[in-house]
N, C-alpha and C. Protein backbone atom coordinates (compact mmCIF):
# COMPACT_ATOMS: atom_id res chain seq x y z
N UNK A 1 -5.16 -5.47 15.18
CA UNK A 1 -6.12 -4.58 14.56
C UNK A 1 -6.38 -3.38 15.45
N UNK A 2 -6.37 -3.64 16.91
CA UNK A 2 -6.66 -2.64 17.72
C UNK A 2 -5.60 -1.27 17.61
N UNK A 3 -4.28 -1.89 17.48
CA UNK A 3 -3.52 -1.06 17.07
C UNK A 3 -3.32 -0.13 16.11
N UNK A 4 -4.08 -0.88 14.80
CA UNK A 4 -4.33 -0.05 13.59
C UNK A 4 -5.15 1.02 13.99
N UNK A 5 -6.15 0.70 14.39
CA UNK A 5 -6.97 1.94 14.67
C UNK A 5 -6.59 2.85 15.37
N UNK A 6 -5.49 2.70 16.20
CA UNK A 6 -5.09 3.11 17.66
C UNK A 6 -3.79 4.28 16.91
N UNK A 7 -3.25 4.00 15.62
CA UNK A 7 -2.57 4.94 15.31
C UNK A 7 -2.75 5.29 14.13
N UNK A 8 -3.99 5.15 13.85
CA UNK A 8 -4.93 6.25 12.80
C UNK A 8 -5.51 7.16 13.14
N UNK A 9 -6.14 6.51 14.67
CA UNK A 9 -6.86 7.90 15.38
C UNK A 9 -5.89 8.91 16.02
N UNK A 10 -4.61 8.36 16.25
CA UNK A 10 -3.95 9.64 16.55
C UNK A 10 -3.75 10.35 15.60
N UNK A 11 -3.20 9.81 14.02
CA UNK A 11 -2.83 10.61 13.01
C UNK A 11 -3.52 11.69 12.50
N UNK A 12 -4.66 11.32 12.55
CA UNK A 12 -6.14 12.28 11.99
C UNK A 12 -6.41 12.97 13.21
N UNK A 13 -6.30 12.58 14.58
CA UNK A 13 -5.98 13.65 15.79
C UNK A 13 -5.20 14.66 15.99
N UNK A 14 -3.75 14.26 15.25
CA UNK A 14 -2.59 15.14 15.19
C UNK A 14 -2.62 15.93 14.16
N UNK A 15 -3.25 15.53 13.10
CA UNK A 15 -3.71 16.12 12.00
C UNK A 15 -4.88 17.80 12.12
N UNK A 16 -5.59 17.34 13.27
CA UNK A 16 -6.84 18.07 13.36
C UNK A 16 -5.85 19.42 14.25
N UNK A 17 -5.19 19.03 15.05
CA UNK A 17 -5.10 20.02 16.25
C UNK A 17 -4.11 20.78 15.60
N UNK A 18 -3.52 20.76 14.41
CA UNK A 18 -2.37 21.73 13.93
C UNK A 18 -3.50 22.32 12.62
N UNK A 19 -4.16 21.98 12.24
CA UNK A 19 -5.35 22.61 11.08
C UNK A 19 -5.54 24.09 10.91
N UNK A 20 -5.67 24.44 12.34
CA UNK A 20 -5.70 25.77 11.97
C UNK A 20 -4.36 26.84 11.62
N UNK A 21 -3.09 26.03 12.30
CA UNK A 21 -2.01 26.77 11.93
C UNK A 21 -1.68 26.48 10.69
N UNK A 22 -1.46 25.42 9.86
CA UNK A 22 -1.29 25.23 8.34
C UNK A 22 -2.09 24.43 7.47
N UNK A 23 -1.97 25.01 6.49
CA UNK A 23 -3.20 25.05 4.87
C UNK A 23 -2.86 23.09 5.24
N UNK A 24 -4.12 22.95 5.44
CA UNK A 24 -4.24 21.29 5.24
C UNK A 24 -4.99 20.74 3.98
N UNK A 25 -4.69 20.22 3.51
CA UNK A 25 -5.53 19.42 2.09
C UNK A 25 -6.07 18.10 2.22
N UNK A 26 -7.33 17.55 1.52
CA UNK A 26 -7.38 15.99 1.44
C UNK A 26 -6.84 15.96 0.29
N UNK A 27 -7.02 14.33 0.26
CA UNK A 27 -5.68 13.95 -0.74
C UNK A 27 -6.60 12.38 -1.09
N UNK A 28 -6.91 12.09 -2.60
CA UNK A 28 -7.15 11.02 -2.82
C UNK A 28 -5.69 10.32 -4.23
N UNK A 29 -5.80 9.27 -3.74
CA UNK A 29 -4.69 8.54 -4.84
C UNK A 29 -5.13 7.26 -5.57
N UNK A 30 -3.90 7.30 -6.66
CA UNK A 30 -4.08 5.86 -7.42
C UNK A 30 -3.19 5.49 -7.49
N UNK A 31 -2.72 4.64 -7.15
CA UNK A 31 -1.38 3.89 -7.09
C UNK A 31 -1.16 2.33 -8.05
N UNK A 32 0.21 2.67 -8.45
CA UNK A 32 0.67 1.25 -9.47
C UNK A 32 2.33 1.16 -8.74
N UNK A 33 2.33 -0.06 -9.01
CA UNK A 33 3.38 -0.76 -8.45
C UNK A 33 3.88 -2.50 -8.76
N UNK A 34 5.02 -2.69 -8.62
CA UNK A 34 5.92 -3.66 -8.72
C UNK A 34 6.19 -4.20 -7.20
N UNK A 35 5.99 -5.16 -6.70
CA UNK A 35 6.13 -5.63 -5.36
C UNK A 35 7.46 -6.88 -5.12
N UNK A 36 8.35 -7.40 -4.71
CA UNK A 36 8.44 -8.75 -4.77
C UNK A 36 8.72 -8.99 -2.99
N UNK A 37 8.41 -10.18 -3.19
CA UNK A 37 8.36 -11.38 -2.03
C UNK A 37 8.78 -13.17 -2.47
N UNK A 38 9.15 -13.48 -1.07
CA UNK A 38 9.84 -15.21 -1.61
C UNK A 38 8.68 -15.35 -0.69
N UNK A 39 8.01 -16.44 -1.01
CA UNK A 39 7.13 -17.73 -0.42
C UNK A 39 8.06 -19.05 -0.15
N UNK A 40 8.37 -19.07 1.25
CA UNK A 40 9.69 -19.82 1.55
C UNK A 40 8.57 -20.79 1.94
N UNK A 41 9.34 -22.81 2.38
CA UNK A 41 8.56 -23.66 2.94
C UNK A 41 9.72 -24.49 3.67
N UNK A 42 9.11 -25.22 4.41
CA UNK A 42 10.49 -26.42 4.96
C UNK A 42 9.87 -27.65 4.63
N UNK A 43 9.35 -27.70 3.28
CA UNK A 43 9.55 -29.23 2.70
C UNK A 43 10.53 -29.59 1.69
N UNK A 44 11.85 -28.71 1.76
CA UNK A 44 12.92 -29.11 0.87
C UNK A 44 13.08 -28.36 -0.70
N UNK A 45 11.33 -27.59 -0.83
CA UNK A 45 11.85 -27.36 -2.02
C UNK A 45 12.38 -25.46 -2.01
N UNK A 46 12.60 -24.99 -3.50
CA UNK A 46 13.49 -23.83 -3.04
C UNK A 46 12.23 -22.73 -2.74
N UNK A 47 12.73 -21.89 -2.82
CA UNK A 47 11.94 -20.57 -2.31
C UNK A 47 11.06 -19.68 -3.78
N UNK A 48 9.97 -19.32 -3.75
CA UNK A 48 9.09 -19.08 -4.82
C UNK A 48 9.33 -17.90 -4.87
N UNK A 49 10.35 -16.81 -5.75
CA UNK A 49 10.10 -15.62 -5.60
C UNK A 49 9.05 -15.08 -6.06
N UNK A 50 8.05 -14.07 -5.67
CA UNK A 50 6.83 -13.48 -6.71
C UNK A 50 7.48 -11.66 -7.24
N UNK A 51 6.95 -11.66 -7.62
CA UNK A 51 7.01 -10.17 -8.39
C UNK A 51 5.27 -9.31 -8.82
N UNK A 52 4.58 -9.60 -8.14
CA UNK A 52 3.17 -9.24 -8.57
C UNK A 52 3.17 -7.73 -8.82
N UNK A 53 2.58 -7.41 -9.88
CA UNK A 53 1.93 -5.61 -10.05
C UNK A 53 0.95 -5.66 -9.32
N UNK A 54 0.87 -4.12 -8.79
CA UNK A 54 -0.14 -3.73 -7.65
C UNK A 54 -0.53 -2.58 -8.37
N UNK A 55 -2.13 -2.18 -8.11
CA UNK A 55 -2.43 -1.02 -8.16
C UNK A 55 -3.75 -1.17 -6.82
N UNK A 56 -3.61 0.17 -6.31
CA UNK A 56 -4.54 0.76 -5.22
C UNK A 56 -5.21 2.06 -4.95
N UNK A 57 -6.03 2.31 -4.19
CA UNK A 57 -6.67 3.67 -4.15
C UNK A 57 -5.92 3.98 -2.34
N UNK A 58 -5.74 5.33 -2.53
CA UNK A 58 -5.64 5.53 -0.92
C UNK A 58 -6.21 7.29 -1.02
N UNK A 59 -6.67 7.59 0.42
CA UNK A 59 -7.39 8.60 0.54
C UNK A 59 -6.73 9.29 2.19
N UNK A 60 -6.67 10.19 2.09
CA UNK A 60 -6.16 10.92 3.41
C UNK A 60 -5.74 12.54 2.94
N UNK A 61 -4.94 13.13 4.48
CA UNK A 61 -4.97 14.44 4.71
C UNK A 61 -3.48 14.57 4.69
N UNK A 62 -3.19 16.09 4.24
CA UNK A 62 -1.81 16.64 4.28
C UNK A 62 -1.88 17.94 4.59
N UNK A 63 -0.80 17.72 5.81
CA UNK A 63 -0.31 19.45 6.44
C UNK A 63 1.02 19.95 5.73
N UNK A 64 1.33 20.98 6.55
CA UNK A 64 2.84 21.46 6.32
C UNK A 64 3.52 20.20 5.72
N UNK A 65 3.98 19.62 7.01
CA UNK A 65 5.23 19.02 7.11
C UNK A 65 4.72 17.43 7.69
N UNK A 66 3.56 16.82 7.29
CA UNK A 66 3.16 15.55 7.63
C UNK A 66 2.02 15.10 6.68
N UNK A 67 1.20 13.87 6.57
CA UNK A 67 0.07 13.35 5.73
C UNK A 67 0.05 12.04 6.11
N UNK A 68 -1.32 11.77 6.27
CA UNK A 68 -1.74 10.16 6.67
C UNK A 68 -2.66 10.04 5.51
N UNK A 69 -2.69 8.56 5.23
CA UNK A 69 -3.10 7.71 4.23
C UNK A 69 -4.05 6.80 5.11
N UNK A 70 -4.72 6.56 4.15
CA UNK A 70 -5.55 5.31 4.22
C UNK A 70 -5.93 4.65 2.89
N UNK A 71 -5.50 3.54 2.69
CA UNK A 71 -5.35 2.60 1.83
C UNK A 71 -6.22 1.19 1.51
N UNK A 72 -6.09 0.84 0.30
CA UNK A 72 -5.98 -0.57 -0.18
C UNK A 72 -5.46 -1.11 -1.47
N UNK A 73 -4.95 -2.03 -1.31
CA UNK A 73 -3.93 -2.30 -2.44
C UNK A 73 -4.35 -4.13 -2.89
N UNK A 74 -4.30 -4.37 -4.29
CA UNK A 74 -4.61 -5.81 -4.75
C UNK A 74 -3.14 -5.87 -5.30
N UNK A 75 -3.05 -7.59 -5.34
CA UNK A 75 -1.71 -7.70 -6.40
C UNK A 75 -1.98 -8.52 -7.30
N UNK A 76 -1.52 -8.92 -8.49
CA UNK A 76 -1.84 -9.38 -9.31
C UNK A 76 -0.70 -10.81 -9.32
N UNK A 77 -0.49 -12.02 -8.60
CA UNK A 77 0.31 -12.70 -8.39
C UNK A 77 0.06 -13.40 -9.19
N UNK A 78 1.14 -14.71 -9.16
CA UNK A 78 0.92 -15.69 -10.26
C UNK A 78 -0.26 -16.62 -10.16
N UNK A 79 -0.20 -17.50 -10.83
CA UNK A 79 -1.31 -18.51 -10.72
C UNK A 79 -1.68 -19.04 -9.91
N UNK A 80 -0.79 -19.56 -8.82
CA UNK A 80 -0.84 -19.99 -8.15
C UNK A 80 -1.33 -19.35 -6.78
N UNK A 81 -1.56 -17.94 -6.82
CA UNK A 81 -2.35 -17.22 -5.69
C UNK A 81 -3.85 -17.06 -6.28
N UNK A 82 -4.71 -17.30 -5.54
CA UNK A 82 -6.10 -16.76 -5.80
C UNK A 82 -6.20 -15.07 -5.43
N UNK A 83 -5.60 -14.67 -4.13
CA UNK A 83 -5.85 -12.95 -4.23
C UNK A 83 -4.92 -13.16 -3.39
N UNK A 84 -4.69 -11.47 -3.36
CA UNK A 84 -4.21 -10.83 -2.53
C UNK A 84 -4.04 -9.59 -2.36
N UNK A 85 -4.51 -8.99 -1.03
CA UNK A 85 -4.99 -7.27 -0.63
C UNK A 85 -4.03 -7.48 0.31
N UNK A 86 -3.69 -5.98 0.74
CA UNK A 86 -3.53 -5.30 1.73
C UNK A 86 -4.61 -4.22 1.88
N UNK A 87 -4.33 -3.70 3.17
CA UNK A 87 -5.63 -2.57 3.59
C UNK A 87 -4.48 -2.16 4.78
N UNK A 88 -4.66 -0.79 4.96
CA UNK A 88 -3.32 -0.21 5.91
C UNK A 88 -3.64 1.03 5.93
N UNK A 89 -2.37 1.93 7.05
CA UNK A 89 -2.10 3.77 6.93
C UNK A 89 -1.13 3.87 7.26
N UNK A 90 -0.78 4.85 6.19
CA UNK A 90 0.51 5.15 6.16
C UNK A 90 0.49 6.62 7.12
N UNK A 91 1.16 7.07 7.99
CA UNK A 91 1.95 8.41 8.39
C UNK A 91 3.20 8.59 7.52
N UNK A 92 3.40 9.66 6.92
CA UNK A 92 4.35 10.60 6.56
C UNK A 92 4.61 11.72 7.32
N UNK A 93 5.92 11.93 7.09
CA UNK A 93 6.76 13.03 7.59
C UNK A 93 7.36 13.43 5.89
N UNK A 94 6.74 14.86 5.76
CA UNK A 94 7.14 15.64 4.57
C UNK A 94 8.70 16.55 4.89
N UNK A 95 9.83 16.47 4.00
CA UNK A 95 10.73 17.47 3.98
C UNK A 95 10.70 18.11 2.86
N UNK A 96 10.17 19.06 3.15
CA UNK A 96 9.59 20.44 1.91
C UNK A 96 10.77 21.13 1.31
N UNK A 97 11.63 21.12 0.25
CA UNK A 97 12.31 21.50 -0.33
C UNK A 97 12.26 22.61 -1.07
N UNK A 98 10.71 23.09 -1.44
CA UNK A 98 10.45 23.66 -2.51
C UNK A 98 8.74 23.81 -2.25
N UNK A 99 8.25 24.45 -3.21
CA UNK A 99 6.85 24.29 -3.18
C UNK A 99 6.08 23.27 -3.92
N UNK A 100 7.34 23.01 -4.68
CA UNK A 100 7.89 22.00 -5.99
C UNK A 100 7.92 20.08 -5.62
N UNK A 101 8.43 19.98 -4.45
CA UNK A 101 8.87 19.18 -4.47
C UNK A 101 9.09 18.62 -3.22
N UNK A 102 9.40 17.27 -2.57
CA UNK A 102 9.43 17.18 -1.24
C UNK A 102 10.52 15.52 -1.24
N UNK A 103 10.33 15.27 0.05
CA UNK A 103 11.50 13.99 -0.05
C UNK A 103 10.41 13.48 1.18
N UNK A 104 9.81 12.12 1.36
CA UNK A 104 9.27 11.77 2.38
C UNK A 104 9.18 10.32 3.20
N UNK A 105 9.61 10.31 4.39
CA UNK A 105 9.72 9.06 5.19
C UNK A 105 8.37 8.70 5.88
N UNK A 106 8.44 7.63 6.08
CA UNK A 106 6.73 7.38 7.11
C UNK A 106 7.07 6.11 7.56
N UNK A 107 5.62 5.62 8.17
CA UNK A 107 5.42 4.25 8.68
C UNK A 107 4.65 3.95 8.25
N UNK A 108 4.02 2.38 8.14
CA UNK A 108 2.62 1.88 7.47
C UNK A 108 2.40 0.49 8.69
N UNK A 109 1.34 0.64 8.62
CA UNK A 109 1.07 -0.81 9.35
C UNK A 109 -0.52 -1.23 8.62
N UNK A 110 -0.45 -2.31 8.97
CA UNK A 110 -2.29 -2.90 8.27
C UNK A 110 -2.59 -3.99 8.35
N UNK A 111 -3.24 -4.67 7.44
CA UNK A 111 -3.62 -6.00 7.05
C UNK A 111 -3.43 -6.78 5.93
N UNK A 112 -2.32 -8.06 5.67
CA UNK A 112 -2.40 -8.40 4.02
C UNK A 112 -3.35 -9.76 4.73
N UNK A 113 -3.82 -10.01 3.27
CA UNK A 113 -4.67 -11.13 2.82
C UNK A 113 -4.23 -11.69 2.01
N UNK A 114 -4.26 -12.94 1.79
CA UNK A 114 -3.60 -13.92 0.97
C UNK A 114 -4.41 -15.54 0.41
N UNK A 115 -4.64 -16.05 -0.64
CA UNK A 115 -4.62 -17.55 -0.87
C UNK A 115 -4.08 -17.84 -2.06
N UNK A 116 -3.31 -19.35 -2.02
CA UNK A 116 -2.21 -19.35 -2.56
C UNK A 116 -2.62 -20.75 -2.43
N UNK A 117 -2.42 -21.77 -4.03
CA UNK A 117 -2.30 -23.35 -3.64
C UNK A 117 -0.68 -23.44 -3.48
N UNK A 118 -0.44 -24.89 -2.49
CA UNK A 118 0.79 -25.35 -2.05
C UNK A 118 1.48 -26.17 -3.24
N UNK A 119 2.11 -26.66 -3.19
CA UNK A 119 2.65 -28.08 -4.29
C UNK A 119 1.64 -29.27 -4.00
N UNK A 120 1.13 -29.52 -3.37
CA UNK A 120 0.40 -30.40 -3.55
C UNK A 120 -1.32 -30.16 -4.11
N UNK A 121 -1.49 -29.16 -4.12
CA UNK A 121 -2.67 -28.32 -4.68
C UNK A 121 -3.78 -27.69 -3.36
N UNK A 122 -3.41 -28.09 -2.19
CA UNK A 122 -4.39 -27.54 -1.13
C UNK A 122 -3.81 -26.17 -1.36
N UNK A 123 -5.23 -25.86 -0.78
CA UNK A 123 -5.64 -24.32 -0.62
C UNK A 123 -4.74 -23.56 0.66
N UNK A 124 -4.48 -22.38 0.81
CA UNK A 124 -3.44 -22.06 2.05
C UNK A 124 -3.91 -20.72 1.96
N UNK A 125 -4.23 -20.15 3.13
CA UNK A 125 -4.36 -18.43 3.70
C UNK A 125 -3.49 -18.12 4.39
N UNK A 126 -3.56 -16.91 4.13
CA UNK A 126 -2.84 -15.94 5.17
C UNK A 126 -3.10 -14.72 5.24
N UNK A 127 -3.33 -14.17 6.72
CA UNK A 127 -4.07 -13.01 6.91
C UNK A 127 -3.28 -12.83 8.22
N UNK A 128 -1.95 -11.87 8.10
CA UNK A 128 -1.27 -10.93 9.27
C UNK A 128 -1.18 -9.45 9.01
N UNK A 129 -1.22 -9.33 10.22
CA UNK A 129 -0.93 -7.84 10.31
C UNK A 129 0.56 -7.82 10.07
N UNK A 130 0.62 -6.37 9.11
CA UNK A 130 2.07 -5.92 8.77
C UNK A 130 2.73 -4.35 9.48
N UNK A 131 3.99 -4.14 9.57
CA UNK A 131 4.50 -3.08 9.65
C UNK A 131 5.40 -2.71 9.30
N UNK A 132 5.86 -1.33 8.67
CA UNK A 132 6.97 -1.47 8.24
C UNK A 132 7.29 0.15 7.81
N UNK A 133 8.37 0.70 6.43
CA UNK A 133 8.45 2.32 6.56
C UNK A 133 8.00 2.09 4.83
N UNK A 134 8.04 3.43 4.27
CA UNK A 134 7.87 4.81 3.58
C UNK A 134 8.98 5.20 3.02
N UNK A 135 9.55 5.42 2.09
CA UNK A 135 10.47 6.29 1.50
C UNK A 135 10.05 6.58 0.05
N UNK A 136 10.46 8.45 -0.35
CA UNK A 136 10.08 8.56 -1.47
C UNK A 136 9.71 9.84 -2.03
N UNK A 137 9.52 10.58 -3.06
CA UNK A 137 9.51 11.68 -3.78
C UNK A 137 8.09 11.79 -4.08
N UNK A 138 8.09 13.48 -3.61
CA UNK A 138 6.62 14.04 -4.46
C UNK A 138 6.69 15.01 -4.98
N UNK A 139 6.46 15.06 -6.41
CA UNK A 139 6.62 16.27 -7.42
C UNK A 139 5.11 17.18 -7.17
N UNK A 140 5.09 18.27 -7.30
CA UNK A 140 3.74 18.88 -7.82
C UNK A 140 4.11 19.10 -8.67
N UNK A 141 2.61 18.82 -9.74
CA UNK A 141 2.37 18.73 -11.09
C UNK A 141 1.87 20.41 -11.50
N UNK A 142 0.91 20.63 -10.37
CA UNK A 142 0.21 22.12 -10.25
C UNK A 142 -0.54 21.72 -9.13
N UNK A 143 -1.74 22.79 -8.70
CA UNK A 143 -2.36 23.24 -7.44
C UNK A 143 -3.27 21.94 -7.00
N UNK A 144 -3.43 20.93 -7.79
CA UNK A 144 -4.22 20.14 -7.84
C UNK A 144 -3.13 18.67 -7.83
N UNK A 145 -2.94 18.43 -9.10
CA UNK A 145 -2.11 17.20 -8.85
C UNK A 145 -0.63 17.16 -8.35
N UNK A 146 -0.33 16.04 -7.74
CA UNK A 146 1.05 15.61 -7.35
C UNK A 146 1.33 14.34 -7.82
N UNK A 147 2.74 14.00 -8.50
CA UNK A 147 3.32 12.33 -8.70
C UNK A 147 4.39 12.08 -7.71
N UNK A 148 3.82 10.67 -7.11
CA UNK A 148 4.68 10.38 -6.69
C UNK A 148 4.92 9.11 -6.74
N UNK A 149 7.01 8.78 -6.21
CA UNK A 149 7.77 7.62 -6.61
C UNK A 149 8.15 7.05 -5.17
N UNK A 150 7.63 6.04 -4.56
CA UNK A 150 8.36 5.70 -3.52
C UNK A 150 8.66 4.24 -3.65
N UNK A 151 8.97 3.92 -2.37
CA UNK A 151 9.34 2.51 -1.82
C UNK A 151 8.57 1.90 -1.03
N UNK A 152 8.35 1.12 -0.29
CA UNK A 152 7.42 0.72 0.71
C UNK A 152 7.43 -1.16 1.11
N UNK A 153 8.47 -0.52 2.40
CA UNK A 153 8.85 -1.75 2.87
C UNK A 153 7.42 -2.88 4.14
N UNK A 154 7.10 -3.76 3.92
CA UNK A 154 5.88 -4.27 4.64
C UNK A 154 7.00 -5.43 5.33
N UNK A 155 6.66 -5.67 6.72
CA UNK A 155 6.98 -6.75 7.40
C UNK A 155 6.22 -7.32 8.10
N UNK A 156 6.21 -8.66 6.81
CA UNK A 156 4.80 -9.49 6.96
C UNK A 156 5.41 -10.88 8.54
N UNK A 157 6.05 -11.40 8.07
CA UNK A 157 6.27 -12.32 8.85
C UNK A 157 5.29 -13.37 9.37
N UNK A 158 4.66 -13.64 8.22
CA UNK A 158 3.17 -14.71 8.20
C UNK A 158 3.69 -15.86 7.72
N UNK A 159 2.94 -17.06 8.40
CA UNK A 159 3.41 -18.30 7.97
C UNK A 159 1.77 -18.84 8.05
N UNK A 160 1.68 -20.22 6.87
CA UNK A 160 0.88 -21.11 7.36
C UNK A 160 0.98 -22.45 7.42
N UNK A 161 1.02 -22.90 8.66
CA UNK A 161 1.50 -24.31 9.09
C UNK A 161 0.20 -25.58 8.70
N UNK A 162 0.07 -26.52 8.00
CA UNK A 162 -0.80 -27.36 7.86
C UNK A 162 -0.07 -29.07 8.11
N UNK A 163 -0.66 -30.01 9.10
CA UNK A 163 0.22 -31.10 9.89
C UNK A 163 -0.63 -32.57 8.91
N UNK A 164 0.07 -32.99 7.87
CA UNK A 164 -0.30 -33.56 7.38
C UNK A 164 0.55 -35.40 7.67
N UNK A 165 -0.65 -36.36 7.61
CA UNK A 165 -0.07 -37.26 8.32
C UNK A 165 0.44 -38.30 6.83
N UNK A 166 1.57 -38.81 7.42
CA UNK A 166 2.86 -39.13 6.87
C UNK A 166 2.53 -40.61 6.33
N UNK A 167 1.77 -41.41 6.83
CA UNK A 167 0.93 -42.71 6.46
C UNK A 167 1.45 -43.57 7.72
N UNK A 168 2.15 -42.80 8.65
CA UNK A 168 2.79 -44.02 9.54
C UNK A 168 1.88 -43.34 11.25
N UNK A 169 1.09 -42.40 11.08
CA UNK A 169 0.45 -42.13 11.96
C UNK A 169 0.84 -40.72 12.68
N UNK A 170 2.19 -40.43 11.83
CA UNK A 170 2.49 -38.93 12.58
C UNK A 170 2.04 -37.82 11.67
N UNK A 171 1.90 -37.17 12.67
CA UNK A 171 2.09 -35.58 11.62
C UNK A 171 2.67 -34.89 11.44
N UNK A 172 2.94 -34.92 10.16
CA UNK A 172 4.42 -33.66 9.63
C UNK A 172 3.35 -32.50 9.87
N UNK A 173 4.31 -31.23 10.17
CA UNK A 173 3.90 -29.97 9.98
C UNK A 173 4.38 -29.26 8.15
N UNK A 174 3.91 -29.34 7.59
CA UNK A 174 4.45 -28.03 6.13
C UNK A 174 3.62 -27.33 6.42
N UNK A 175 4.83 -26.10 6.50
CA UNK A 175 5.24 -24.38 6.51
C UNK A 175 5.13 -23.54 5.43
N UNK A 176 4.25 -22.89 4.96
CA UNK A 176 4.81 -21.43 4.33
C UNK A 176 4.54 -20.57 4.89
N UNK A 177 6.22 -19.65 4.29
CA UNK A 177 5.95 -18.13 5.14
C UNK A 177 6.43 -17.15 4.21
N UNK A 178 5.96 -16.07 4.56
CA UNK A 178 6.76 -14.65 3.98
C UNK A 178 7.22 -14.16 5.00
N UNK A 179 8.06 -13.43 4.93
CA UNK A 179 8.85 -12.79 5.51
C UNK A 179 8.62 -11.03 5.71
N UNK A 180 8.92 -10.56 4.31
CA UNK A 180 8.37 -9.56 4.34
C UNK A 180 7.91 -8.98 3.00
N UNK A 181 7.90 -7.77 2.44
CA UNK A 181 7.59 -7.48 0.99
C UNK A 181 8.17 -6.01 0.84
N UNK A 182 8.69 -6.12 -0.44
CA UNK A 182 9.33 -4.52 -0.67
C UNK A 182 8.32 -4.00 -2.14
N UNK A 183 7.81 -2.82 -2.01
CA UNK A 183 6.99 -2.67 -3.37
C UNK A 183 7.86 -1.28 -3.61
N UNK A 184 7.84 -1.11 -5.00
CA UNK A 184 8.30 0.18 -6.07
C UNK A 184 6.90 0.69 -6.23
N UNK A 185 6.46 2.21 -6.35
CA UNK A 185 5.50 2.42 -6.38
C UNK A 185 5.36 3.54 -7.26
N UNK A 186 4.25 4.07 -7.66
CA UNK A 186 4.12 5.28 -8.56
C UNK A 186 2.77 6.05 -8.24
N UNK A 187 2.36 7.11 -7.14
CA UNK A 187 0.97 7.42 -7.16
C UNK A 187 0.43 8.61 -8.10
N UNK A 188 -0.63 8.91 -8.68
CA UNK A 188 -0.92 10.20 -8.87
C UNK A 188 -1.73 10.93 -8.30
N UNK A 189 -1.54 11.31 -7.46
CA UNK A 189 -2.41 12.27 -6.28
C UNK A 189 -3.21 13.14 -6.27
N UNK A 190 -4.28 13.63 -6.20
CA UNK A 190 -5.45 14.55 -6.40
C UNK A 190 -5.33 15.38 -5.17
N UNK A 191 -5.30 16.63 -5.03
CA UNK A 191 -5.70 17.62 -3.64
C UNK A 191 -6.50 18.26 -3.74
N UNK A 192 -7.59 18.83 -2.73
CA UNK A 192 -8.85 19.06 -2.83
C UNK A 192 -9.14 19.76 -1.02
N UNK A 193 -9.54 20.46 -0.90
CA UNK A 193 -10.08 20.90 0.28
C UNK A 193 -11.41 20.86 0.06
N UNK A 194 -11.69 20.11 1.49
CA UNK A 194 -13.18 19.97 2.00
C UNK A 194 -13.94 21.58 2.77
């Protein structure tokens, strides 16, 4: 977590000290999306792929040729999850093509949240920090709105281990983990100077 903060405050630092050389904007969003992830285990059975829709709000600043985010995102998983958020910031790096149009890479790091029953019906969390990149297109619509289409790779690498005893006095460990998560995304972006 320390880290999260640790490269937000630079972004909005790096953000501030170029302000006066180029037109900076805030930027609020709404985001929808398609996510998938496998919920893998090592009790033999196969791997759970999910596919949850996401929609989120994120709010941040854009220069020239860069923009940081700040986010949160829900997914809408199957039944078998009770919730699940992320909360994160993204840095972008803008390649301005046009006044029209742009192509953009970044990084994201944050927090997902998770509960999910197992096969046997216990309850299971998970709450890691993620990191991961950005790829993706932003149209301007006009002076105000922008759409945009990206990708957004998260590397969760969360497991939760629970050591359940076997009737002979030992304890098995069962595992679930994710690995990581790839979401398709769609924002529509608002710009606005403060």
């Amino acid at each position: 977590m320390k880290q999260l903060v640790l490269w937000v405050s630079a972004g909005f630092l790096a953000l501030s000290l170029h302000a006066g050389d180029w037109k900076t904007q805030s930027l609020v969003a709404v985001e929808g999306g398609v996510s998938s992830f496998d919920l893998n285990n090592n009790m033999g059975a196969p791997s759970d792929s999910q596919s949850p829709a996401s929609i989120g709000l994120k709010i941040g600043a854009e220069a020239q040729t860069y923009r940081i985010f700040l986010g949160g995102r829900t997914y809408s998983v199957s039944d078998q999850f009770d919730y699940a958020n992320a909360f994160g910031a993204e840095l972008q790096y803008l390649f301005r093509f046009s006044s029209q149009f742009n192509i953009f890479a970044g990084v994201n790091v944050g927090l997902m949240n998770m509960e999910f029953d197992d096969a046997s019906g216990s309850v299971r969390e998970i709450s890691q920090g993620y990191f991961g990149g950005d790829l993706g297109v932003n149209f301007s619509l006009n002076h105000n709105f922008d759409i945009e289409v990206g990708v957004r790779y998260m590397n969760l690498n969360a497991e939760n281990t629970r050591y359940v005893d076997d009737g002979t006095g030992t304890k098995t460990p069962y595992t679930y983990d994710i690995d990581n998560m790839v979401t398709t995304y769609v924002s529509l972006i608002y710009k606005f100077k403060i």
